[in-house]
C-alpha atoms as a PDB file:
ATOM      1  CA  UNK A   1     -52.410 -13.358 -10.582  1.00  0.00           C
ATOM      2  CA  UNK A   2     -55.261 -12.340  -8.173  1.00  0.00           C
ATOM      3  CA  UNK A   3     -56.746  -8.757  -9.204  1.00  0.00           C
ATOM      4  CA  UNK A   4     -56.589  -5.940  -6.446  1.00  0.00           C
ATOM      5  CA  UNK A   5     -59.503  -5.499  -4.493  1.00  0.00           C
ATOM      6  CA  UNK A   6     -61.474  -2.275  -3.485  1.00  0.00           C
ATOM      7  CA  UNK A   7     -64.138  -2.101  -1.160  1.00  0.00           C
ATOM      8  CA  UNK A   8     -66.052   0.703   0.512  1.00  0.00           C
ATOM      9  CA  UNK A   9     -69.054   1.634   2.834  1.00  0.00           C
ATOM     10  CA  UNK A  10     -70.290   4.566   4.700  1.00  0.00           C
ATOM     11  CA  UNK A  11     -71.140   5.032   8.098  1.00  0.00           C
ATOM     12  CA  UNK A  12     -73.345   7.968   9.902  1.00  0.00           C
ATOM     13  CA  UNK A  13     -70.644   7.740  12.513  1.00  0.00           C
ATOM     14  CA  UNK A  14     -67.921  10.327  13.124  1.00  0.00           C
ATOM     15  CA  UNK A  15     -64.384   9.398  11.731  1.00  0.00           C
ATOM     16  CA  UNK A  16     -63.147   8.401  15.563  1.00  0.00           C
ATOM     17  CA  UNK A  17     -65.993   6.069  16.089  1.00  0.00           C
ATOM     18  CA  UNK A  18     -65.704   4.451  12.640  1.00  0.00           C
ATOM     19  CA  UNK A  19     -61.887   4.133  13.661  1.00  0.00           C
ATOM     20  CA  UNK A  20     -62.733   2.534  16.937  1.00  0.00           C
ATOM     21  CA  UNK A  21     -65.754   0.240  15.239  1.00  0.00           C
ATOM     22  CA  UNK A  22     -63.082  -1.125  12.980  1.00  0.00           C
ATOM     23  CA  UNK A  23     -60.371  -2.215  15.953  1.00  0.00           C
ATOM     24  CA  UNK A  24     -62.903  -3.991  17.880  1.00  0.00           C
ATOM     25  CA  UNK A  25     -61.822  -7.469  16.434  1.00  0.00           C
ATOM     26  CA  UNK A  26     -65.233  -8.677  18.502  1.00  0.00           C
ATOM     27  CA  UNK A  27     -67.192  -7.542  15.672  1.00  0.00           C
ATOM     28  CA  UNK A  28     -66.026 -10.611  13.358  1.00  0.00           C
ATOM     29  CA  UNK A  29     -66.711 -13.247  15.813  1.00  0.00           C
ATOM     30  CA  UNK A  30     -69.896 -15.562  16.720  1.00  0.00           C
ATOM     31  CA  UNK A  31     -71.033 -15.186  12.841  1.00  0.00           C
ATOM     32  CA  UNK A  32     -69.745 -18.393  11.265  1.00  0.00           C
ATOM     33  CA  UNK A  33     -66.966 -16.652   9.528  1.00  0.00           C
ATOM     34  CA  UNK A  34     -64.629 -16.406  12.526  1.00  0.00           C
ATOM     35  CA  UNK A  35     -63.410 -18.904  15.009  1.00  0.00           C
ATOM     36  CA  UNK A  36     -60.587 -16.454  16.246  1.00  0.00           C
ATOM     37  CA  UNK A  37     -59.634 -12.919  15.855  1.00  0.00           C
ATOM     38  CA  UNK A  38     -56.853 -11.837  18.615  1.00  0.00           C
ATOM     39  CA  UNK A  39     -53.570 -10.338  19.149  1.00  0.00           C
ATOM     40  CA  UNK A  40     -50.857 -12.443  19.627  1.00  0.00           C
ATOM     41  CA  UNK A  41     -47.736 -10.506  19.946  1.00  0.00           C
ATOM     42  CA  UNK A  42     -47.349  -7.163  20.984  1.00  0.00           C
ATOM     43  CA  UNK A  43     -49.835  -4.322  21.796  1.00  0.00           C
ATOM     44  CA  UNK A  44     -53.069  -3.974  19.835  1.00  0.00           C
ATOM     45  CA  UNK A  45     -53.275  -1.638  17.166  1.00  0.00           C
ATOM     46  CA  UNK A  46     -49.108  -0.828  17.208  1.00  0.00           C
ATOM     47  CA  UNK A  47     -46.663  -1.170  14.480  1.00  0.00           C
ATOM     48  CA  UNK A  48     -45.041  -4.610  14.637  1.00  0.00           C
ATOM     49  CA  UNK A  49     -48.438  -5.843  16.640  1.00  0.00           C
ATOM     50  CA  UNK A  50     -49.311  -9.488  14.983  1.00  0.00           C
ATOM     51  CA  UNK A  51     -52.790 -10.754  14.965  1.00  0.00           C
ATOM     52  CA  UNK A  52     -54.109 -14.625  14.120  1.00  0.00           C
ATOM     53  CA  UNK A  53     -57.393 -14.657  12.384  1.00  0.00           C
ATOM     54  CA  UNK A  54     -59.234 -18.538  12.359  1.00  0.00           C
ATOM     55  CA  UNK A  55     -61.447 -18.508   9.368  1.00  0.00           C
ATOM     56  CA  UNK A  56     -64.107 -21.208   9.015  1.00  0.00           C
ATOM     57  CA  UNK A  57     -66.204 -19.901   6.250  1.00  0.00           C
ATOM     58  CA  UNK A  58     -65.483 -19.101   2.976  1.00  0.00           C
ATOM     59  CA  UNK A  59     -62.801 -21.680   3.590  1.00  0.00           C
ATOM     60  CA  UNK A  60     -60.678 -23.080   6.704  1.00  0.00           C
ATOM     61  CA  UNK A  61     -57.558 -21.256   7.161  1.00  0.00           C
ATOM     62  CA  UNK A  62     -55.620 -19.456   9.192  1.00  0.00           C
ATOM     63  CA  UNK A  63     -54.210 -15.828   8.538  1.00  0.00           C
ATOM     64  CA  UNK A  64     -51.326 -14.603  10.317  1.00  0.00           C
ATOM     65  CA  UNK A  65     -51.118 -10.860  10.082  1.00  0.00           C
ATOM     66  CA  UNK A  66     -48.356  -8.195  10.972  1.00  0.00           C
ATOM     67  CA  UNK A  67     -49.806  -4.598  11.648  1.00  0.00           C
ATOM     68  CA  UNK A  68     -47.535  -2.344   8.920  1.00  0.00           C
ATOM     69  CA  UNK A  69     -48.607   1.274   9.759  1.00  0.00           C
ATOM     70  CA  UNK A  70     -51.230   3.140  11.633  1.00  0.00           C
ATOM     71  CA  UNK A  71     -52.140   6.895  11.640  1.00  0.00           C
ATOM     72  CA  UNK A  72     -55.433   7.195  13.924  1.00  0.00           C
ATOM     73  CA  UNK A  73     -58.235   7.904  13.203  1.00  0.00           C
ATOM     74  CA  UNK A  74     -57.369   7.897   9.544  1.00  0.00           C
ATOM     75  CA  UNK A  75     -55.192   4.598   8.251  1.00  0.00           C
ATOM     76  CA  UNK A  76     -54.093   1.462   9.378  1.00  0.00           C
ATOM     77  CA  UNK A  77     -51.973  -0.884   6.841  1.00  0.00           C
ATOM     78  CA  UNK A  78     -51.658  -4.634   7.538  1.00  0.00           C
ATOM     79  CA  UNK A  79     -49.734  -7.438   5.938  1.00  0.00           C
ATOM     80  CA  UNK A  80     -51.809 -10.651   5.588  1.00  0.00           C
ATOM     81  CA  UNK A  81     -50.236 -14.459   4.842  1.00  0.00           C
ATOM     82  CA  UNK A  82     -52.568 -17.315   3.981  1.00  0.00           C
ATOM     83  CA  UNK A  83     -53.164 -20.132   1.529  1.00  0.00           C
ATOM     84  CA  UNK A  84     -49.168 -19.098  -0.120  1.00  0.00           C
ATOM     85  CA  UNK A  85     -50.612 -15.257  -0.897  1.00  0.00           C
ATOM     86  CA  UNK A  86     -49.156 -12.470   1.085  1.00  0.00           C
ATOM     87  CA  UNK A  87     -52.337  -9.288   1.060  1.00  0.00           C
ATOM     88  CA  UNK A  88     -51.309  -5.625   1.776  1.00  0.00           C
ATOM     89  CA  UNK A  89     -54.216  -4.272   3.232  1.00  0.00           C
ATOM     90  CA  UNK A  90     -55.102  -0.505   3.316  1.00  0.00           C
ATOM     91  CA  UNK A  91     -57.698   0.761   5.080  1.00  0.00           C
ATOM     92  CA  UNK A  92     -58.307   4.400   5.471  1.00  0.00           C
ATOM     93  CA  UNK A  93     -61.197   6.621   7.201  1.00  0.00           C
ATOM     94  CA  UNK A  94     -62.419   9.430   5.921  1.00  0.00           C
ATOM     95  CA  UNK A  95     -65.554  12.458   6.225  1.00  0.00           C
ATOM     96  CA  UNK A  96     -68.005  11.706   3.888  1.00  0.00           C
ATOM     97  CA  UNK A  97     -68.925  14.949   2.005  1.00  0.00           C
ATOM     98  CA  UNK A  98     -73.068  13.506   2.597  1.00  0.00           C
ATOM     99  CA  UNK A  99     -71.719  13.568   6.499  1.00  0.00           C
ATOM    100  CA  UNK A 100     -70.624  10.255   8.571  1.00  0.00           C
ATOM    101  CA  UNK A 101     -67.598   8.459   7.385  1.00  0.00           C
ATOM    102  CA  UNK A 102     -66.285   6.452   4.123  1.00  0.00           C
ATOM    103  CA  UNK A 103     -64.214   4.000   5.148  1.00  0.00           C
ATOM    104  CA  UNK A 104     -62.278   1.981   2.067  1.00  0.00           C
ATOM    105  CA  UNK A 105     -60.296  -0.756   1.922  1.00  0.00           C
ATOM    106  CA  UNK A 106     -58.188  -1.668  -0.539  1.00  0.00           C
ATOM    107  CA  UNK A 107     -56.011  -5.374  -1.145  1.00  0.00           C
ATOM    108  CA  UNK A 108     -53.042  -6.268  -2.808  1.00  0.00           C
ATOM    109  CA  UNK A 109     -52.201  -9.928  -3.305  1.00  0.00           C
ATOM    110  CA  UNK A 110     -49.075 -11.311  -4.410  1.00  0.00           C
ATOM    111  CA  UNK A 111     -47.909 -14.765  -4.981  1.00  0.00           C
ATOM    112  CA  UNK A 112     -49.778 -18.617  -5.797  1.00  0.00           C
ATOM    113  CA  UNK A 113     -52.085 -19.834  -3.702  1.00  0.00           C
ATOM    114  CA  UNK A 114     -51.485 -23.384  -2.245  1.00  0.00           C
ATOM    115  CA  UNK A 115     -54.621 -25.035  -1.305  1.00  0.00           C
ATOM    116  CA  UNK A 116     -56.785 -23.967  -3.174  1.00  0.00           C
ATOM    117  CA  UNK A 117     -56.844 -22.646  -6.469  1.00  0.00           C
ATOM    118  CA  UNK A 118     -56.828 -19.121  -7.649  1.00  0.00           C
ATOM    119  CA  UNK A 119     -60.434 -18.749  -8.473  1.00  0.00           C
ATOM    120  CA  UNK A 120     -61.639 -19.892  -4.832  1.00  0.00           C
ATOM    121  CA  UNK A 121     -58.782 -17.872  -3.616  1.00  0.00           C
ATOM    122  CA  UNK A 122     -60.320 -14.561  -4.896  1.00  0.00           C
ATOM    123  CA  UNK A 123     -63.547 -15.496  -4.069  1.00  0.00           C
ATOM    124  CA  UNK A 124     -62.638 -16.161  -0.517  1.00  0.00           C
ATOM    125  CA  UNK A 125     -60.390 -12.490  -0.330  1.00  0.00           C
ATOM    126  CA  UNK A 126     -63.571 -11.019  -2.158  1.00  0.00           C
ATOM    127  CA  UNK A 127     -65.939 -12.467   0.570  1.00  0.00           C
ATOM    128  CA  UNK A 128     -63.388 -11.568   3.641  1.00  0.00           C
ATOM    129  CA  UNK A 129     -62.855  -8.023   2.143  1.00  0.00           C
ATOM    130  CA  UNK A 130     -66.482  -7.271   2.262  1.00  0.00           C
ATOM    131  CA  UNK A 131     -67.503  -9.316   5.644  1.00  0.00           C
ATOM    132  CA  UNK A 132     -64.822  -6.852   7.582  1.00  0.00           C
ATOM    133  CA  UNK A 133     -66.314  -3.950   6.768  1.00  0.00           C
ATOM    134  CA  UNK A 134     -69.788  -4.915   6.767  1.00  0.00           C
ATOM    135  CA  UNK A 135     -69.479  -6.252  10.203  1.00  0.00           C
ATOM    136  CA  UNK A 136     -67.616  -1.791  10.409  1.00  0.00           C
ATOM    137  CA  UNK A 137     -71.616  -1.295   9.146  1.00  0.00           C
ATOM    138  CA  UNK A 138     -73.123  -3.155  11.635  1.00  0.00           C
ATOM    139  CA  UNK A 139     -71.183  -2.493  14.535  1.00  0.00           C
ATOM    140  CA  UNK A 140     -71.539   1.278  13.805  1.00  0.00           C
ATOM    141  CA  UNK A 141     -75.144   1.327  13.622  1.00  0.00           C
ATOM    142  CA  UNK A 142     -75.668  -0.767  16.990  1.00  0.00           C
ATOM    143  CA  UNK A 143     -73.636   2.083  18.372  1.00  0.00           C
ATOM    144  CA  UNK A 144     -75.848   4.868  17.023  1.00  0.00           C
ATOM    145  CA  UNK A 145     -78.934   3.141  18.054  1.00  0.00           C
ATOM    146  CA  UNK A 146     -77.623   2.428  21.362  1.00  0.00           C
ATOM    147  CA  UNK A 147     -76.329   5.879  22.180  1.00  0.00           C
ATOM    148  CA  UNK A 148     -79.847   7.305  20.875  1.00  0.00           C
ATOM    149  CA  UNK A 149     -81.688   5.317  23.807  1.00  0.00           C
ATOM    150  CA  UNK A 150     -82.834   7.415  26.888  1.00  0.00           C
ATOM    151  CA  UNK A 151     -80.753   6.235  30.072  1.00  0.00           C
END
């Protein structure tokens, strides 16, 4: 059984722009993780919305998501299939008492993987879980940076 995963990171954005930062599915792509991250049914960011991500790196899959819930600027849940596990993915947004935003996210697998075995598996979720909000991290601070410029 794959163990639930728990990941967080703060950003010295407001909650909104944190929100925003993670949506922008642009932010995963042109790294060598990614080959796609898009909608394919339904309006971005809705309940029922699906999305299609084309991983290359930690391994080649494909993982076909179904958006489950979202309350802006504060949660969005997902449900994930790949490699025979289904994920529940939480992700919530919230002030960070040291100011900015904590953003957490929080995984749920059930069932055996197919492909590969459990331990790559885990290591792969572990990897994915950290790369989405790290890219949150980066995309965040090019925004600060880039708002701080004179026009």
């Amino acid at each position: 059984m794959l163990p639930r995963f728990d990941y967080s990171v703060t950003v010295l954005v407001s909650v909104d722009a944190a929100f925003l930062a993670f949506q922008d599915l642009n932010r995963l792509l042109h790294r060598g993780v990614y080959e796609d991250a898009s909608f394919v049914e339904g309006k971005p960011w809705e309940v029922g919305s699906r999305l299609r991500y084309v991983v290359v790196k930690p391994v080649k899959t494909t993982i076909s998501a179904v958006v489950n819930a979202v309350s802006p600027p504060r949660a969005i849940t997902l449900l994930n299939h790949a490699l025979g596990v289904t994920a529940e993915q939480h992700v919530t947004f919230s002030p960070d008492l040291g100011g900015g935003t904590r953003v957490r996210m929080t995984v749920e697998c059930v069932g055996e993987p197919t492909e590969f075995s459990q331990d790559v598996v885990q290591q792969a979720v572990e990897f994915l879980v950290k790369d989405a909000l790290d890219t949150v991290v980066t995309r965040c601070n090019q925004r600060r940076t880039s708002s701080a410029l004179p026009e």
